[in-house]
PDB file of N, CA and C in Angstrom:
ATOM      1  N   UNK A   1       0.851  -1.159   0.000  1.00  0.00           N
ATOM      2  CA  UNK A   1       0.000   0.000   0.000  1.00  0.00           C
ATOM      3  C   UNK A   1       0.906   1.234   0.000  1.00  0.00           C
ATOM      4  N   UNK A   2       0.798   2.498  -0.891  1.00  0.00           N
ATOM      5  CA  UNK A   2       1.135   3.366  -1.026  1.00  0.00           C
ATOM      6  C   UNK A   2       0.491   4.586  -1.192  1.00  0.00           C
ATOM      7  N   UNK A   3       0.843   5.522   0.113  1.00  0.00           N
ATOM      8  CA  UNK A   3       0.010   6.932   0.333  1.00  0.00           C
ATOM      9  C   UNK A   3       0.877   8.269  -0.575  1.00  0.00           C
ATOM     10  N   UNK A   4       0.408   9.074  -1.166  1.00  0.00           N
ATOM     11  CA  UNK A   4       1.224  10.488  -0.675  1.00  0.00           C
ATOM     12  C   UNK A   4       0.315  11.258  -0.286  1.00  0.00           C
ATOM     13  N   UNK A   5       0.895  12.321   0.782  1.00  0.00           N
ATOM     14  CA  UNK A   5       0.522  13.067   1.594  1.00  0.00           C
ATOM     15  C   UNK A   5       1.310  14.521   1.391  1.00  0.00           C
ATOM     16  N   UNK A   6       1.068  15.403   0.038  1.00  0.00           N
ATOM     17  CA  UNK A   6       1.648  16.767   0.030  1.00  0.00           C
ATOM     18  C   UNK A   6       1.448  17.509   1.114  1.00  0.00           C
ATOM     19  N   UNK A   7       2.439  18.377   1.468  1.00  0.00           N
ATOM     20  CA  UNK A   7       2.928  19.425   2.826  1.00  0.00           C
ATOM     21  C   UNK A   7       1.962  20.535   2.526  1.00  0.00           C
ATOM     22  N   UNK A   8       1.247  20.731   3.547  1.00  0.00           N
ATOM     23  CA  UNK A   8       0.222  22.043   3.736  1.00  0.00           C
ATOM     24  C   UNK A   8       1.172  22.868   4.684  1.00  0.00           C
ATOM     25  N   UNK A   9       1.782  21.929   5.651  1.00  0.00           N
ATOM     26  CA  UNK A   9       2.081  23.002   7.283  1.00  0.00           C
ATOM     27  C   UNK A   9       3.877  23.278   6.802  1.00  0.00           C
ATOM     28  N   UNK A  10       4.130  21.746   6.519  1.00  0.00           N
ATOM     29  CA  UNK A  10       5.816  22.041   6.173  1.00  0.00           C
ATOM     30  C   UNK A  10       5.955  22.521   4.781  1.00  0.00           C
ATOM     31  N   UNK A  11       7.291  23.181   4.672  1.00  0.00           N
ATOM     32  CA  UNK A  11       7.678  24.034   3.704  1.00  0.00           C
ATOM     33  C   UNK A  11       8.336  22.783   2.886  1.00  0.00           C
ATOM     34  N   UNK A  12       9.215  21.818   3.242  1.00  0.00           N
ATOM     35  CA  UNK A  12       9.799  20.844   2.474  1.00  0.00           C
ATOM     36  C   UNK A  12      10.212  19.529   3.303  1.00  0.00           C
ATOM     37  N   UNK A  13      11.331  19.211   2.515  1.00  0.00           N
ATOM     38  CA  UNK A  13      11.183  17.614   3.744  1.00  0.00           C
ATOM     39  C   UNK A  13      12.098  17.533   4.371  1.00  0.00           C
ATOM     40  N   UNK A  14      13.063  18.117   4.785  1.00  0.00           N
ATOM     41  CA  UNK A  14      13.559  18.534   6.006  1.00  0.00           C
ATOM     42  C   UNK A  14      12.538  19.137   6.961  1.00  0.00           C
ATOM     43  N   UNK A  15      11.770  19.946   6.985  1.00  0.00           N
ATOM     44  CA  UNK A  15      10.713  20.200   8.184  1.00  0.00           C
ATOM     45  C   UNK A  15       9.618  19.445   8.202  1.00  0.00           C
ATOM     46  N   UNK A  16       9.407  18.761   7.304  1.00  0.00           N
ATOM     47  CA  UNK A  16       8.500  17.860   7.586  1.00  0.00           C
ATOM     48  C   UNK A  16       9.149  16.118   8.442  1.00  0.00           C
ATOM     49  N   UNK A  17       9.922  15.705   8.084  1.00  0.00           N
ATOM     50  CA  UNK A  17      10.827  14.908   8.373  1.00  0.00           C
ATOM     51  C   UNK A  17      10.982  15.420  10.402  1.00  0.00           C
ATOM     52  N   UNK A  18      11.208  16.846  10.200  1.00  0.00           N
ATOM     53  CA  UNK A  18      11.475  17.326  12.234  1.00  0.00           C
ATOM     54  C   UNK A  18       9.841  16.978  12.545  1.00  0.00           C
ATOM     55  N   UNK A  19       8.822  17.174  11.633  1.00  0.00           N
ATOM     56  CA  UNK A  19       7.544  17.777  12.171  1.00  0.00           C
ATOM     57  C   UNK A  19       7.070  15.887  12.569  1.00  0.00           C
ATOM     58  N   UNK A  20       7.707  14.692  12.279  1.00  0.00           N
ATOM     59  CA  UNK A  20       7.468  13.687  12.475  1.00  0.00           C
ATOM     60  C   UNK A  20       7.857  12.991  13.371  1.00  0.00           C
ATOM     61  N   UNK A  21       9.271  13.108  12.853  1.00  0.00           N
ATOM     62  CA  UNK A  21       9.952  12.674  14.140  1.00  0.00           C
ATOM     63  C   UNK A  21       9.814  13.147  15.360  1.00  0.00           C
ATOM     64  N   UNK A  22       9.387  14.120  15.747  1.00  0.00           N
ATOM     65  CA  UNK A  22       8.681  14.797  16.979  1.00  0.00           C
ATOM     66  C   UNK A  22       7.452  13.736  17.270  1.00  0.00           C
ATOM     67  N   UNK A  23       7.048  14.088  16.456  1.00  0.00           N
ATOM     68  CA  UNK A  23       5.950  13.228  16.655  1.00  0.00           C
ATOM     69  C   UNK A  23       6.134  12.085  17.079  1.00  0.00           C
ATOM     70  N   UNK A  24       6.598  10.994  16.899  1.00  0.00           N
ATOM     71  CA  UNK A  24       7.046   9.501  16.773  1.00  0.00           C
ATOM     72  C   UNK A  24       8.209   9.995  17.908  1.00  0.00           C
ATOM     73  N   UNK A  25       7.447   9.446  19.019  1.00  0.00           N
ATOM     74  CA  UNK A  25       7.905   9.226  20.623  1.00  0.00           C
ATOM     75  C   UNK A  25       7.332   8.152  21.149  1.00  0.00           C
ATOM     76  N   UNK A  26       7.855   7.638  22.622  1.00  0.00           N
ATOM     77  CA  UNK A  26       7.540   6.865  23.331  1.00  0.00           C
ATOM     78  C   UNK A  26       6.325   6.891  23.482  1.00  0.00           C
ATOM     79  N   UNK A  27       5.516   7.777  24.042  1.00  0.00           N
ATOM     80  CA  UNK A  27       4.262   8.153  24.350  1.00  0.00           C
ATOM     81  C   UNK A  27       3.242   7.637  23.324  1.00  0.00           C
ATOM     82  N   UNK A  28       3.376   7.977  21.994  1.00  0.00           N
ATOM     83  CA  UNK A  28       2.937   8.162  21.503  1.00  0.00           C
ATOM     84  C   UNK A  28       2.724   6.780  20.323  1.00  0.00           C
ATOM     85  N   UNK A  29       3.900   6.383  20.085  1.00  0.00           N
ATOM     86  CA  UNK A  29       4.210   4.376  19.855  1.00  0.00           C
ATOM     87  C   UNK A  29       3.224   3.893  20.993  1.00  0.00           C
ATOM     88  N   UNK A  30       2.929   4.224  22.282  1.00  0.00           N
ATOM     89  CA  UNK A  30       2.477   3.030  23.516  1.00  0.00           C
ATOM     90  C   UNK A  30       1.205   2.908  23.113  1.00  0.00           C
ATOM     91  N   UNK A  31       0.362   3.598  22.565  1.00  0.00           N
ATOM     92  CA  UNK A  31      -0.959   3.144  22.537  1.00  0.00           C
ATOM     93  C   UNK A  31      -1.091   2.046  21.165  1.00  0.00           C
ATOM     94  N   UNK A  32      -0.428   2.015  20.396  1.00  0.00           N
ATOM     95  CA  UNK A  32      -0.014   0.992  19.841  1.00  0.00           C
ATOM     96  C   UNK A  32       0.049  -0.640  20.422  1.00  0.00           C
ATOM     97  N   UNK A  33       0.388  -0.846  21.114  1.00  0.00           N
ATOM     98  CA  UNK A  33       0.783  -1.695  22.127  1.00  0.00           C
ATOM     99  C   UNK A  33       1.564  -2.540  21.160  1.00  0.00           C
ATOM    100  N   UNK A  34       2.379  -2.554  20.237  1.00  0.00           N
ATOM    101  CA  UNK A  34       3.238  -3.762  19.376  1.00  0.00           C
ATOM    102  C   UNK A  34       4.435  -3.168  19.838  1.00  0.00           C
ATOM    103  N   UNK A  35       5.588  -3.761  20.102  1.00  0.00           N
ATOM    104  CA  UNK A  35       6.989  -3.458  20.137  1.00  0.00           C
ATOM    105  C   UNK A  35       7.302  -2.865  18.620  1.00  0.00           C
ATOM    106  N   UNK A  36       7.438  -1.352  18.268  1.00  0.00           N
ATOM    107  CA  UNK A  36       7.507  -0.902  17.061  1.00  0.00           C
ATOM    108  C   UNK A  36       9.336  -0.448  17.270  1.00  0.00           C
ATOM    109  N   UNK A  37      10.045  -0.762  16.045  1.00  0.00           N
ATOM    110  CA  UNK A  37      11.319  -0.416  15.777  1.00  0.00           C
ATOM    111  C   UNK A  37      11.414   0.295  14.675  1.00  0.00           C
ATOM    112  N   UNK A  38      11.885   1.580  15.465  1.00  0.00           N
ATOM    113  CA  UNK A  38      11.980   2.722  14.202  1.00  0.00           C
ATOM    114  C   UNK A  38      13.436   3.202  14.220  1.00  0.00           C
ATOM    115  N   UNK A  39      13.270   3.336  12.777  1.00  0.00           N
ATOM    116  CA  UNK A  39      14.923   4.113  12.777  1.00  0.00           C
ATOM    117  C   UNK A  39      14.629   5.218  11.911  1.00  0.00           C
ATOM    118  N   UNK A  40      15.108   6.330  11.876  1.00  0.00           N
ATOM    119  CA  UNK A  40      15.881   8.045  11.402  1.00  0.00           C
ATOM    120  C   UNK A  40      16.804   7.848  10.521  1.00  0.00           C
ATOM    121  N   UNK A  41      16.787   8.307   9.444  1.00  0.00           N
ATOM    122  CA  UNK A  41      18.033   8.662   8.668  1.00  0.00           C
ATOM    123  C   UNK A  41      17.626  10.186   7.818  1.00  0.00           C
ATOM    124  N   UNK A  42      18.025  11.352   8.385  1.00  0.00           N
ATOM    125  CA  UNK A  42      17.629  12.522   7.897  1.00  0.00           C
ATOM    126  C   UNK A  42      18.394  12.871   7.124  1.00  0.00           C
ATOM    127  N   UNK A  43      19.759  12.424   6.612  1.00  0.00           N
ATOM    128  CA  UNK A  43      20.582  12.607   5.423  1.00  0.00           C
ATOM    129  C   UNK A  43      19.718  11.844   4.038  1.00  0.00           C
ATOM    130  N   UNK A  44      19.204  11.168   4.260  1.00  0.00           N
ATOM    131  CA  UNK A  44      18.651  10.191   3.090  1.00  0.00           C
ATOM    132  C   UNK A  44      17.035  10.416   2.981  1.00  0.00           C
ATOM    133  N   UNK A  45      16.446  10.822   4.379  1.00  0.00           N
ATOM    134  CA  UNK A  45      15.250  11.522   3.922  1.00  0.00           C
ATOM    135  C   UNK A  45      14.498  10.653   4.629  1.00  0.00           C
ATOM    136  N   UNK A  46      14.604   9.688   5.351  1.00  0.00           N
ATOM    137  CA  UNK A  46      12.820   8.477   5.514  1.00  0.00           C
ATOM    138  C   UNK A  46      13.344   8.119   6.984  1.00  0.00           C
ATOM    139  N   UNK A  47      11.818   7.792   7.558  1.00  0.00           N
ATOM    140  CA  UNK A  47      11.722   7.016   8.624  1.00  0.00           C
ATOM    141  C   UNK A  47      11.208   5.591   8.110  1.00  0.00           C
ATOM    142  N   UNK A  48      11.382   4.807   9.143  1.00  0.00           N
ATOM    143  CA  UNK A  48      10.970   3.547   8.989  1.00  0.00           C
ATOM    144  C   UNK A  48      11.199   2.708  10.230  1.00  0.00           C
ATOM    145  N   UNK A  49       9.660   2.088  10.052  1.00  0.00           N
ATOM    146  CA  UNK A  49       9.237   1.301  11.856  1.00  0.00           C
ATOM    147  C   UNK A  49       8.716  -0.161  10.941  1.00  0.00           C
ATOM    148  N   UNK A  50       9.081  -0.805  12.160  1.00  0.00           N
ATOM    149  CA  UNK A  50       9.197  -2.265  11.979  1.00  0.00           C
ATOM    150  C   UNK A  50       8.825  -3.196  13.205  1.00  0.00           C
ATOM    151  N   UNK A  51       7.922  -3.267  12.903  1.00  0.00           N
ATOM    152  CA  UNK A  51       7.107  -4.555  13.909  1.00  0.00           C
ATOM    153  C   UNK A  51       6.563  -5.714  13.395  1.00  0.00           C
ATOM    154  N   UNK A  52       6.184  -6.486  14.566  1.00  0.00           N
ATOM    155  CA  UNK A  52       5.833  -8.034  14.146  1.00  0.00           C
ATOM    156  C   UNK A  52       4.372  -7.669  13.217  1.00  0.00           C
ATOM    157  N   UNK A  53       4.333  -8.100  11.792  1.00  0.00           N
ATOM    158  CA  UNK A  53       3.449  -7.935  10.807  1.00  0.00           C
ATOM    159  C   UNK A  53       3.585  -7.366  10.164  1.00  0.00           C
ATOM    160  N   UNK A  54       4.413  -6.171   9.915  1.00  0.00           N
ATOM    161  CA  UNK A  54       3.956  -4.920   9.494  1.00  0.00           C
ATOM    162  C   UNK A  54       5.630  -4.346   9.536  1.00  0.00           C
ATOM    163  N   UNK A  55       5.408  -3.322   8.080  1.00  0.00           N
ATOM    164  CA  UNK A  55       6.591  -2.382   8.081  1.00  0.00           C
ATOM    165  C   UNK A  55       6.277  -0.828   7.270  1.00  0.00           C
ATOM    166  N   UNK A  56       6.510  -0.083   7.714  1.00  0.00           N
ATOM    167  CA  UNK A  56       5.929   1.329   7.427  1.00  0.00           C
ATOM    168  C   UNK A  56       6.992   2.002   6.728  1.00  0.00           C
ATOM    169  N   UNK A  57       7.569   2.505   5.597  1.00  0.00           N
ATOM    170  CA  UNK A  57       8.810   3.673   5.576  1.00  0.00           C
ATOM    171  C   UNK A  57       8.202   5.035   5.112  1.00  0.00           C
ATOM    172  N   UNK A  58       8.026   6.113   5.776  1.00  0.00           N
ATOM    173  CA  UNK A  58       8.224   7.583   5.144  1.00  0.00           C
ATOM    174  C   UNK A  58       9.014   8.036   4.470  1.00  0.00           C
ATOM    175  N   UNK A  59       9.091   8.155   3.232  1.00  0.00           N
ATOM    176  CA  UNK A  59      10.186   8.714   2.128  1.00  0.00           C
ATOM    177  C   UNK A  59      10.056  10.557   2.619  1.00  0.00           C
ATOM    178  N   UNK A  60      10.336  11.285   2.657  1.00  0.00           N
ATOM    179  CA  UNK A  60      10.244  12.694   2.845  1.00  0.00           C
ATOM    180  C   UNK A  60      11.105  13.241   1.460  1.00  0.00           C
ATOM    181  N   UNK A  61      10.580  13.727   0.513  1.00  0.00           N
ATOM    182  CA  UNK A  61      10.298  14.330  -1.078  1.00  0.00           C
ATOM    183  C   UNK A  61      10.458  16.093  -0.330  1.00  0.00           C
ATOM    184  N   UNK A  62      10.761  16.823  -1.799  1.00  0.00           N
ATOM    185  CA  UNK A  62      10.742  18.221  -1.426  1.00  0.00           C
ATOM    186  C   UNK A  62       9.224  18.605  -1.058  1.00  0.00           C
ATOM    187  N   UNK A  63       8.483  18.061  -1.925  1.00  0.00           N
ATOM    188  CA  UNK A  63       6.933  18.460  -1.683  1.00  0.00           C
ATOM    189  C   UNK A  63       5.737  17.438  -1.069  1.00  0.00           C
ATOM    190  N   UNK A  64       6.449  16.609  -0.863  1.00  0.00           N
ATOM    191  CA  UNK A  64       5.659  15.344  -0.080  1.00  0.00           C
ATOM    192  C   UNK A  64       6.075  14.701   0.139  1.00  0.00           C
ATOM    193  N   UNK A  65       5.429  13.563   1.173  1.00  0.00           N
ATOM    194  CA  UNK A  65       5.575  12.664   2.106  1.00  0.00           C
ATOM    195  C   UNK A  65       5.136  11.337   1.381  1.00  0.00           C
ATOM    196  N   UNK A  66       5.672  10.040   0.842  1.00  0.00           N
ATOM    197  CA  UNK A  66       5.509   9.043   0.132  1.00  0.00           C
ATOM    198  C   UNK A  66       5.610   7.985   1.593  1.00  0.00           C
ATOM    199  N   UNK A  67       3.904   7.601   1.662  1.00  0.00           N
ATOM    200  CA  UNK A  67       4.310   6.152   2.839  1.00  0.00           C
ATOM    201  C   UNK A  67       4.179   5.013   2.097  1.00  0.00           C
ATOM    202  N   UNK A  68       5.271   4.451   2.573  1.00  0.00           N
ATOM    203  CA  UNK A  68       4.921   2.904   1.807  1.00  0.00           C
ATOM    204  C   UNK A  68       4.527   1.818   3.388  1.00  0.00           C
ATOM    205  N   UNK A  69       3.490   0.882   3.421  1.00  0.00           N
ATOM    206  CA  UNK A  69       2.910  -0.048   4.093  1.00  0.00           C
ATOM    207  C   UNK A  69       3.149  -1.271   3.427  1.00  0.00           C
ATOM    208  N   UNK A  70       3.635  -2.114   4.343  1.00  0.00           N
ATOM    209  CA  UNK A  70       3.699  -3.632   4.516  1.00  0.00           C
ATOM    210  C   UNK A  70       2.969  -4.654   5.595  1.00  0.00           C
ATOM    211  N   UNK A  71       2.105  -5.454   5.163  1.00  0.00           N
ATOM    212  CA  UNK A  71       1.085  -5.624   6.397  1.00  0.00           C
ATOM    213  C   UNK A  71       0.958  -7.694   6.073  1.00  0.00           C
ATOM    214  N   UNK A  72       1.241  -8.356   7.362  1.00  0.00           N
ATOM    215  CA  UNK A  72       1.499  -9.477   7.337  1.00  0.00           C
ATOM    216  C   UNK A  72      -0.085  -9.600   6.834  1.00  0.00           C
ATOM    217  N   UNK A  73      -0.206 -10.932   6.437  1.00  0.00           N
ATOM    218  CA  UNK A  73      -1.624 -12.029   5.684  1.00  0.00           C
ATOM    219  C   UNK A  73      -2.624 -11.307   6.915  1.00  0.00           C
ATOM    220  N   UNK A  74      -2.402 -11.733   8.139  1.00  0.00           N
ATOM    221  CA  UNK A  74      -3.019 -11.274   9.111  1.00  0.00           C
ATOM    222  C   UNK A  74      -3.280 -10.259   9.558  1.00  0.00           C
ATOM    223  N   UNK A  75      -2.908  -9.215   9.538  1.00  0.00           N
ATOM    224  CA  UNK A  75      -3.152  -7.286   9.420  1.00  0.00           C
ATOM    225  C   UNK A  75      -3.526  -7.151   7.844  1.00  0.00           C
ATOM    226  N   UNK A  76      -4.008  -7.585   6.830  1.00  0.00           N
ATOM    227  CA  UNK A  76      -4.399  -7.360   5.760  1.00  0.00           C
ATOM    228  C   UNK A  76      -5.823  -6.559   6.337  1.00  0.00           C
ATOM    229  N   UNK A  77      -6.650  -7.434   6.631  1.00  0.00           N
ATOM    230  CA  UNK A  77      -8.106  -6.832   6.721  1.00  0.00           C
ATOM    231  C   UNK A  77      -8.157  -5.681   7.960  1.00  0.00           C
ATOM    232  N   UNK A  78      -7.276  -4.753   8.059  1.00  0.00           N
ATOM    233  CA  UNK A  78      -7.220  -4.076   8.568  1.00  0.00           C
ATOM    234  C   UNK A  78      -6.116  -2.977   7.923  1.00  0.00           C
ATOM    235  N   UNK A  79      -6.017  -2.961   6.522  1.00  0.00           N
ATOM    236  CA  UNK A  79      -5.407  -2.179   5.952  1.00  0.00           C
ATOM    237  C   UNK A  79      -5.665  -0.778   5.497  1.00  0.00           C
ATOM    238  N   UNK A  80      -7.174  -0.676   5.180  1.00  0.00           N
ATOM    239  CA  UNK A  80      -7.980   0.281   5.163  1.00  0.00           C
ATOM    240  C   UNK A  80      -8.409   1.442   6.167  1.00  0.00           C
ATOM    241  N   UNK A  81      -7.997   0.626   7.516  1.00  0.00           N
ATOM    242  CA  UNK A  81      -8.285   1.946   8.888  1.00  0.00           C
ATOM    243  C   UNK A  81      -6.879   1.652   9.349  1.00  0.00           C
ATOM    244  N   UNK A  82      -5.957   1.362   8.832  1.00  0.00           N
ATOM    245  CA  UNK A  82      -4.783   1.547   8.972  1.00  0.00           C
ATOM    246  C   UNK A  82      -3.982   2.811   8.197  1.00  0.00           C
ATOM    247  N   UNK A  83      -4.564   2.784   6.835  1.00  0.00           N
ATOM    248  CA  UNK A  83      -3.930   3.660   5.875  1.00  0.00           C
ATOM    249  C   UNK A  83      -5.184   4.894   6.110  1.00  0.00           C
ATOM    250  N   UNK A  84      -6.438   5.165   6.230  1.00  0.00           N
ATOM    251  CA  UNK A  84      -7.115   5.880   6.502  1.00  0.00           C
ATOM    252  C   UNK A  84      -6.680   6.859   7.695  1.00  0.00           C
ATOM    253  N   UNK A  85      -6.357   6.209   9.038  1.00  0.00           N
ATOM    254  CA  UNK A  85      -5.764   6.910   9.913  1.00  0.00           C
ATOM    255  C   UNK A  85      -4.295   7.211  10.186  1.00  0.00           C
ATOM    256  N   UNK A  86      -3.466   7.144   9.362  1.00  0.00           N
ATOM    257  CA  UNK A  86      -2.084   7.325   8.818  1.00  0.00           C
ATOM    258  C   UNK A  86      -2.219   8.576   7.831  1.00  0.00           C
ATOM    259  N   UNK A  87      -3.161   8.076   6.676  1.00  0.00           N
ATOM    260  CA  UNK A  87      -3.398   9.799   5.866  1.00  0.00           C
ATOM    261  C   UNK A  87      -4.378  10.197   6.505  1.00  0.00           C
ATOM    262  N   UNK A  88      -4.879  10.572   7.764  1.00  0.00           N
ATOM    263  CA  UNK A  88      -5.727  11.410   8.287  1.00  0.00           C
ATOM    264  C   UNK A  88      -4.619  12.645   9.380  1.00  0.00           C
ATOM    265  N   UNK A  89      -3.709  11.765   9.866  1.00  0.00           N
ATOM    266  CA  UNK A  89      -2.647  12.262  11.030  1.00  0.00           C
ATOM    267  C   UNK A  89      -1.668  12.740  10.390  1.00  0.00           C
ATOM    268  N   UNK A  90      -0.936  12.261   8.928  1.00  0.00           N
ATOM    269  CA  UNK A  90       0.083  12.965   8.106  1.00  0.00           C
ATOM    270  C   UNK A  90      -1.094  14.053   7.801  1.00  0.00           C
ATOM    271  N   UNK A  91      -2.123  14.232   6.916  1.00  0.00           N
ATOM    272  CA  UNK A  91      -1.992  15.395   6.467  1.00  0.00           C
ATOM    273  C   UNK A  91      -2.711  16.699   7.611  1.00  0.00           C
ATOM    274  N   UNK A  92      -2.865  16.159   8.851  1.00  0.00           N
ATOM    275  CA  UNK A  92      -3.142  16.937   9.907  1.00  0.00           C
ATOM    276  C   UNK A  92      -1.552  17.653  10.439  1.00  0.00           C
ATOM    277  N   UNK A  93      -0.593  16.831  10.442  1.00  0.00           N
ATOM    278  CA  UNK A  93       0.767  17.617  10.989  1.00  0.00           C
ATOM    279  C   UNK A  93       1.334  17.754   9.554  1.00  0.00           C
ATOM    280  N   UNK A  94       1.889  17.747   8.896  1.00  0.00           N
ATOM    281  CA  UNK A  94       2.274  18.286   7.203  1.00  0.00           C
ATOM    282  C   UNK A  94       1.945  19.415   6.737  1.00  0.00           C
TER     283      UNK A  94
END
């Protein structure tokens, strides 16, 4: 599954890239309840979290945000309010 989400709030993807990673905290992973593993690379542009089922990467573009979703056999039927509330929260902070 593949979203884009063009920048309303950020100017490009360096501030959009800060405006996320802020975001994506402890706090804020816990209601999640999956052990999520994320890693930063702001020279290259993307985040990317990795849990049991599932793998998420944010590409950060000059003018948008490209998510790519990976969702085990079993998180399939739940791909739709997965990607629904992913482009509801990117283009609310973006």
């Amino acid at each position: 599954m593949k979203l884009e989400i063009p920048y309303q709030v950020a100017n490009n993807g360096d501030e959009a890239f800060d405006l996320v990673k802020e975001k994506i905290d402890p706090s804020f992973l816990s209601q999640f309840k999956l052990k999520i593993k994320i890693e930063f690379d702001k020279e290259k542009g993307f985040i990317e979290g990795t849990g049991k089922g599932f793998k998420a990467s944010f590409i950060f573009q000059e003018d948008r945000c490209v998510v790519e979703i990976s969702l085990s056999f079993l998180l399939k039927p739940l791909s739709s309010k997965i990607s629904k509330g992913l482009e509801d929260g990117l283009r609310n902070l973006l």
